[in-house]
Protein backbone atom coordinates (compact mmCIF):
# COMPACT_ATOMS: atom_id res chain seq x y z
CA UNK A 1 122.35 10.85 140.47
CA UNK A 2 121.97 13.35 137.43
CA UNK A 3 125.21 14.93 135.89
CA UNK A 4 125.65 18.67 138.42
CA UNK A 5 123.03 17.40 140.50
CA UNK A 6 124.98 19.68 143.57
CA UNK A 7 124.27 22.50 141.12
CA UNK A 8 120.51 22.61 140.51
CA UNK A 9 120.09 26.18 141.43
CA UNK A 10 122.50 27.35 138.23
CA UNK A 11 121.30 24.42 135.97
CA UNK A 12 118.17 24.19 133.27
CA UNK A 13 118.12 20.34 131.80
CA UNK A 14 116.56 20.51 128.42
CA UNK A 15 116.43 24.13 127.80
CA UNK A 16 115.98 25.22 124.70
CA UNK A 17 118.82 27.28 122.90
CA UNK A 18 116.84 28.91 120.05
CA UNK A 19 115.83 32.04 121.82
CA UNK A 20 119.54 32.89 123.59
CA UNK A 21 120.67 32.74 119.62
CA UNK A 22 120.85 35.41 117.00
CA UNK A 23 119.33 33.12 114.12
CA UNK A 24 116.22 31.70 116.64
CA UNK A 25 116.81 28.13 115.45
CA UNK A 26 118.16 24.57 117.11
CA UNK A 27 117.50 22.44 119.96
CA UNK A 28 117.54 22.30 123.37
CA UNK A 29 120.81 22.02 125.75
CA UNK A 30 121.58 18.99 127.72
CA UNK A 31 121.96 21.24 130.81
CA UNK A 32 122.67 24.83 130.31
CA UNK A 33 124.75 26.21 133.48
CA UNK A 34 124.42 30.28 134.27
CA UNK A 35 127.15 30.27 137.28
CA UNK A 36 126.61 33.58 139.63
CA UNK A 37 130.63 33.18 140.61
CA UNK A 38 133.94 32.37 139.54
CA UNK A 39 134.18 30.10 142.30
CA UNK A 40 130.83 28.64 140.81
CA UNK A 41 132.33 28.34 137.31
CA UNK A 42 135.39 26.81 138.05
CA UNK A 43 133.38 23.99 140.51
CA UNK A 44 131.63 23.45 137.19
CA UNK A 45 134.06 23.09 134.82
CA UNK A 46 136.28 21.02 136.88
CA UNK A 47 133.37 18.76 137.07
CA UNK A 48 132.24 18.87 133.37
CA UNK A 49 136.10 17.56 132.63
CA UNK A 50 136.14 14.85 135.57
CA UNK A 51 133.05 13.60 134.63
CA UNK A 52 133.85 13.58 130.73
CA UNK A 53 131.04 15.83 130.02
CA UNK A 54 131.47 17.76 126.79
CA UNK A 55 131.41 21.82 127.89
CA UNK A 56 130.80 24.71 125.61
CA UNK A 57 130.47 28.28 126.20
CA UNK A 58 127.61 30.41 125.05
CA UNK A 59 128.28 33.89 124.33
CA UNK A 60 125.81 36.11 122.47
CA UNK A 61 125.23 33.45 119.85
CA UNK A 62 125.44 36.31 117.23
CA UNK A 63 127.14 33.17 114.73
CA UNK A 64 126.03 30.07 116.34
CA UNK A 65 124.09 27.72 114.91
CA UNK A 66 122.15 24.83 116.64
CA UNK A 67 121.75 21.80 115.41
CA UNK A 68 118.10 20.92 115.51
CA UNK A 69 118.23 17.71 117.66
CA UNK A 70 120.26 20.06 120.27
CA UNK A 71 123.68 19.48 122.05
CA UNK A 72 124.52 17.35 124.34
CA UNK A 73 126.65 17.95 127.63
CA UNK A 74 127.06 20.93 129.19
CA UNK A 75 126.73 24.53 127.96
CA UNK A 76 127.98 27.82 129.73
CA UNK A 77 126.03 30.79 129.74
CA UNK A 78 128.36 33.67 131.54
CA UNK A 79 125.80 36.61 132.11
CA UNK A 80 125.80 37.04 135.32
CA UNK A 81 127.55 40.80 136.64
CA UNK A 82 130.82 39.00 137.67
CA UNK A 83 130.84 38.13 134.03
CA UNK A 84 130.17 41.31 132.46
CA UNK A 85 132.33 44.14 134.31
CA UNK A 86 134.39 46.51 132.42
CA UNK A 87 136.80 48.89 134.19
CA UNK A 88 139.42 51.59 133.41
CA UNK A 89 142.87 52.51 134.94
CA UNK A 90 145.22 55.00 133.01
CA UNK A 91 145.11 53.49 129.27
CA UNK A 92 144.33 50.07 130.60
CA UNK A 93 140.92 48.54 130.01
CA UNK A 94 139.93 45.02 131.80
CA UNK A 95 136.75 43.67 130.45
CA UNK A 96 135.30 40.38 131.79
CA UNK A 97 134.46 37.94 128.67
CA UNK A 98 130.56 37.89 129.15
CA UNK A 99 130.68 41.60 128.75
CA UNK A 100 129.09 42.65 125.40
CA UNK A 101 131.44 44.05 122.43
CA UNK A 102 129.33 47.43 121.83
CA UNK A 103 129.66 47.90 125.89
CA UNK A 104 133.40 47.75 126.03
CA UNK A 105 133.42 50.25 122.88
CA UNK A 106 131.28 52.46 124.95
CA UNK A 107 132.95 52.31 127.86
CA UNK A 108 136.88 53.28 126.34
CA UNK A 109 135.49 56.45 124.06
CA UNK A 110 133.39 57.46 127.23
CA UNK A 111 137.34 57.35 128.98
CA UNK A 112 138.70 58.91 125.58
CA UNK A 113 140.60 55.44 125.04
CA UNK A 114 141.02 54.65 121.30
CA UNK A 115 141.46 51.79 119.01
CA UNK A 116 138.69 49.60 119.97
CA UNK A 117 136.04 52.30 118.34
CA UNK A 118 136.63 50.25 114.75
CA UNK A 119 134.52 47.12 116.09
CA UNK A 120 131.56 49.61 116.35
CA UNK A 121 128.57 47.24 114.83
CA UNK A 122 130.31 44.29 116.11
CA UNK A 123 127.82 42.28 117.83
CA UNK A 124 128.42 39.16 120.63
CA UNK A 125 130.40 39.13 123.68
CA UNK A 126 134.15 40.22 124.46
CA UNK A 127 134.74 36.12 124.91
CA UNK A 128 133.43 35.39 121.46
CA UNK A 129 135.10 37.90 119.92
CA UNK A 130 138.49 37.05 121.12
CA UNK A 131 138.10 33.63 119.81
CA UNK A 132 137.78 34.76 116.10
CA UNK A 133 139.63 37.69 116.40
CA UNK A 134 136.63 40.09 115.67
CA UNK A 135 137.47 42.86 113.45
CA UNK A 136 138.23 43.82 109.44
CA UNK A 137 140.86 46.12 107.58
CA UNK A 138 140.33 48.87 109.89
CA UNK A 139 141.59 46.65 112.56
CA UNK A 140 141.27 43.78 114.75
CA UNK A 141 140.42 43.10 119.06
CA UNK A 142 143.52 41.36 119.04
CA UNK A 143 145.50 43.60 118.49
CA UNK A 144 144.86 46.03 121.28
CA UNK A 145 144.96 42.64 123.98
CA UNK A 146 147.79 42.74 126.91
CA UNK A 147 146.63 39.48 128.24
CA UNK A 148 143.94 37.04 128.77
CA UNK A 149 142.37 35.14 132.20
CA UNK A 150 141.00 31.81 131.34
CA UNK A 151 140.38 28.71 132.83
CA UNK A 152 142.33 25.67 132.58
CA UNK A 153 140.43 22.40 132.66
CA UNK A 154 140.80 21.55 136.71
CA UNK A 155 139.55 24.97 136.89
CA UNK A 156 142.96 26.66 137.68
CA UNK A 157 143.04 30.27 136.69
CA UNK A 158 145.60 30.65 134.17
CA UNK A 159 147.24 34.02 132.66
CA UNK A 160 147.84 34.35 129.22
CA UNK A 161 149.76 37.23 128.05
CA UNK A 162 150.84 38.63 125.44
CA UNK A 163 153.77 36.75 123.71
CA UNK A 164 151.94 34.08 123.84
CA UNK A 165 148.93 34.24 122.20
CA UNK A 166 148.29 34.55 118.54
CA UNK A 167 145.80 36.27 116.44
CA UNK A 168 145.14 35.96 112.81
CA UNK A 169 142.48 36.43 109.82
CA UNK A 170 139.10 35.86 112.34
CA UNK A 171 140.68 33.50 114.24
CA UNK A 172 143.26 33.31 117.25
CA UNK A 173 145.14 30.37 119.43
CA UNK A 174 142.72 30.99 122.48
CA UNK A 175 141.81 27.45 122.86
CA UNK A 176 140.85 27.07 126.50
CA UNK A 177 138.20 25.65 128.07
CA UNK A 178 136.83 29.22 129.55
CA UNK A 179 137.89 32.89 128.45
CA UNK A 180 137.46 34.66 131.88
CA UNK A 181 138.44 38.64 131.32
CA UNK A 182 141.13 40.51 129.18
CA UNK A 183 142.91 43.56 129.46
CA UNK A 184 143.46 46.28 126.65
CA UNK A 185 146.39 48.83 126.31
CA UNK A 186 144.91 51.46 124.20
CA UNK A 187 146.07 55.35 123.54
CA UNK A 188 144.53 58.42 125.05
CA UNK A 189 142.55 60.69 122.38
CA UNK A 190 139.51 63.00 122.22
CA UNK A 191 136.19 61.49 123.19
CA UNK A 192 134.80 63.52 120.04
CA UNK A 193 137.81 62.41 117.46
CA UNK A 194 136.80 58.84 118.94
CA UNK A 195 132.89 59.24 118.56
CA UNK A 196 133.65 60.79 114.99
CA UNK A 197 135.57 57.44 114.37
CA UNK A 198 132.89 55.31 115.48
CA UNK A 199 129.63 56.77 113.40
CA UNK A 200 131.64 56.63 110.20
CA UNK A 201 132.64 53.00 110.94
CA UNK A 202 129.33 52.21 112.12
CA UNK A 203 127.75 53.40 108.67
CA UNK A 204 130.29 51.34 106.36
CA UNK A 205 129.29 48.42 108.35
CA UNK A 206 125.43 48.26 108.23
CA UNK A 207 125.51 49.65 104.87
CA UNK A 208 127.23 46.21 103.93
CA UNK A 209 125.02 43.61 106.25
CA UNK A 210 122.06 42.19 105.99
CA UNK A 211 118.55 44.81 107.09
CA UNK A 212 118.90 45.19 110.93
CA UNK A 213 115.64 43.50 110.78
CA UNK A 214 116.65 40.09 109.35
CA UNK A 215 118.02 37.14 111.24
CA UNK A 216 121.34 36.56 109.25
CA UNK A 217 124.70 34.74 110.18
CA UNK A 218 128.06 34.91 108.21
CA UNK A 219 128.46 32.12 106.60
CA UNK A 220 132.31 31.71 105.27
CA UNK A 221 136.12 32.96 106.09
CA UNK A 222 137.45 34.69 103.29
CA UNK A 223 140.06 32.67 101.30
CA UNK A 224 143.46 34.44 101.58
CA UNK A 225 143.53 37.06 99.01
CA UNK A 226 139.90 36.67 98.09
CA UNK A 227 136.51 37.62 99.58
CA UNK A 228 134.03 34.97 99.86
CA UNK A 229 130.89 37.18 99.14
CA UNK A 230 132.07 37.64 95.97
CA UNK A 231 132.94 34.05 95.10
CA UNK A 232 129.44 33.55 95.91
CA UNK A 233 127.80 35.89 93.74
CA UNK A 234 130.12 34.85 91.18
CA UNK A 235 129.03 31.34 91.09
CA UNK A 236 125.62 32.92 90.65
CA UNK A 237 124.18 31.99 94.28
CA UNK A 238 122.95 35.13 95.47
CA UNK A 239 118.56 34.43 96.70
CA UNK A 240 119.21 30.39 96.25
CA UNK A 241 117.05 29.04 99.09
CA UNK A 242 117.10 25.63 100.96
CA UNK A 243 113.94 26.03 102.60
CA UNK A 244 113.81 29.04 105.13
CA UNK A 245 117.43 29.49 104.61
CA UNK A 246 118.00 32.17 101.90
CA UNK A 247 121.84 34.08 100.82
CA UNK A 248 121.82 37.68 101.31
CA UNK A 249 121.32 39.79 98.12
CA UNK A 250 123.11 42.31 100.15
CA UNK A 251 125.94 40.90 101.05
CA UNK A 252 126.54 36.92 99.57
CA UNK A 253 127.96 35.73 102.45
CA UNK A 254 125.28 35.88 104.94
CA UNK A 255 122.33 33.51 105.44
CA UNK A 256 119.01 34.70 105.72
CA UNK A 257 116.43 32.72 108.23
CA UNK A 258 112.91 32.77 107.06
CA UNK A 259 110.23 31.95 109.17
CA UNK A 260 109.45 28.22 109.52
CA UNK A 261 113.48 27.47 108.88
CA UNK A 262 115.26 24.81 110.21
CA UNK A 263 118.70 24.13 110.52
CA UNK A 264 118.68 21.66 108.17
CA UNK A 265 117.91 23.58 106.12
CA UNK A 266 120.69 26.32 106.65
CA UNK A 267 123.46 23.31 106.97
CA UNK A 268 122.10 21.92 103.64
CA UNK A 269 122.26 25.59 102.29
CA UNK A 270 126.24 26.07 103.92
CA UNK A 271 126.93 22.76 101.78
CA UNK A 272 125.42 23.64 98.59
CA UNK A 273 127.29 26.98 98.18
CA UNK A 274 130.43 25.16 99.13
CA UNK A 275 130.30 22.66 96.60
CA UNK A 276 129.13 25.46 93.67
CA UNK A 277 132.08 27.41 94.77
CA UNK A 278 134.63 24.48 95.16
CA UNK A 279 133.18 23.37 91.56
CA UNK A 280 133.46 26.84 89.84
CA UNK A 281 136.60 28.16 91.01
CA UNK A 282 138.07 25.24 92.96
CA UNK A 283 138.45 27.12 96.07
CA UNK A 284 137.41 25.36 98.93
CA UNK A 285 135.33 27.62 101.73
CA UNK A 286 135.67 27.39 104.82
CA UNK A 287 132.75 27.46 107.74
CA UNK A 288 132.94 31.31 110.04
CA UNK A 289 129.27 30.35 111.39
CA UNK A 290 130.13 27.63 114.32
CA UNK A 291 127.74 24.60 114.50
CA UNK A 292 126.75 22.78 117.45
């Protein structure tokens, strides 16, 4: 009997992960499950970790990149509404994890809720950007979290609050097997001091990135005290191409996908800029974009 078989009406075998990721490239999934429930997810996972299946979750894939002979297992695709609700009660926002990053932003100025306006031009899910701690100087998601649902791996609900979870430079301790929903404390404050907030962050941002345009993925964390763009540009890397895999003349830390890229070609550009870099300044980077 095939791996889920009691879950064919949620499961694609073979499906192909390039077009439910930002860069288009990589190979297909082993079986890529879209539960409709909770109750369906947590059947799943519970037997993805009985049977020894390898599980991963698929958020936006706004900084994924697939290998090109595809991943194996299973992978989670949580966009389904009981995935993506976001609601509001006195300064408290909950936000399920499949929930996108620009809806939750809409949704707290709308309620004149503040803090979360400085991830404006963020893009991926609430669930992905908890897991790297989405954000820059003007602040961080983690900051602003009162405590997170996830799933343990017998597919327990388990409730993670506050003093217990840890977030850092684009990265946090939220290690589980499934990010479920989160709730926000933020401050009350005019919907038009908010909106203000959010156009002038939203400028800075794209006036940094890659052409809206352009299929491009962040390549490196920046080294404490330093900024990996510029280490890049320093080491004179800025247009070297693998390929269809070019670095941003915009900003040096983002890839550019060409057409007729492959992965390959982007992993064999990751490893050339790391080796320049390590060589030139002896400062080892380290990957932001995740690889499957």
């Amino acid at each position: 009997m095939p791996a889920l078989a009691e879950f064919a009406d949620i499961v694609k075998r073979n499906e192909p992960l390039a077009p439910y990721t930002h860069l288009r490239l990589g190979g297909p999934a082993e079986l890529l499950v879209q539960p409709r429930t909770r109750e369906e997810l947590s059947a799943v996972v519970r037997q993805c970790f009985q049977e020894h299946l390898p599980l991963r979750v698929l958020g936006s894939g706004c900084n994924l990149l697939v290998r090109d002979e595809g991943v194996p297992g299973v992978v989670l695709r949580l966009s389904e509404p009981a995935f993506t609700q976001i609601s509001v009660e006195g300064k408290l926002v909950r936000a399920a994890t499949g929930a996108s990053v620009s809806a939750l932003i809409s949704h707290a100025a709308r309620h004149g809720l503040a803090g979360l306006e400085t991830l404006v031009g963020i893009p991926g899910t609430v669930g992905g950007a908890l897991r790297c701690n989405a954000g820059d100087r003007g602040g961080d998601i983690g900051q602003f979290v009162r405590h997170v649902e996830v799933l343990d791996s017998k597919g327990n609900v388990v409730v993670r609050d506050r003093d217990e979870l840890r977030f850092g430079d684009r990265a946090s301790n939220l290690d589980d097997p499934v990010l479920l929903a989160v709730e926000f404390a933020l401050e009350p404050e005019s919907p038009d001091a908010i909106v203000k907030r959010m156009r002038k962050a939203w400028i800075l941002r794209k006036a940094a990135q890659p052409l809206s345009f352009q299929l491009a993925g962040r390549l490196f964390k920046n080294p404490r005290g330093l900024n990996a763009a510029t280490l890049i540009e320093q080491a004179g890397l800025v247009k070297t191409k693998v390929g269809g895999a070019e670095i941003s003349d915009r900003d040096a830390n983002y890839v550019l996908v060409r057409p007729g890229a492959t992965s390959r070609d982007v992993l064999r550009l990751i490893d050339l800029v790391r080796t320049r870099v390590q060589e030139r300044f002896n400062v080892e980077l380290e990957r932001e974009i995740t690889v499957w």
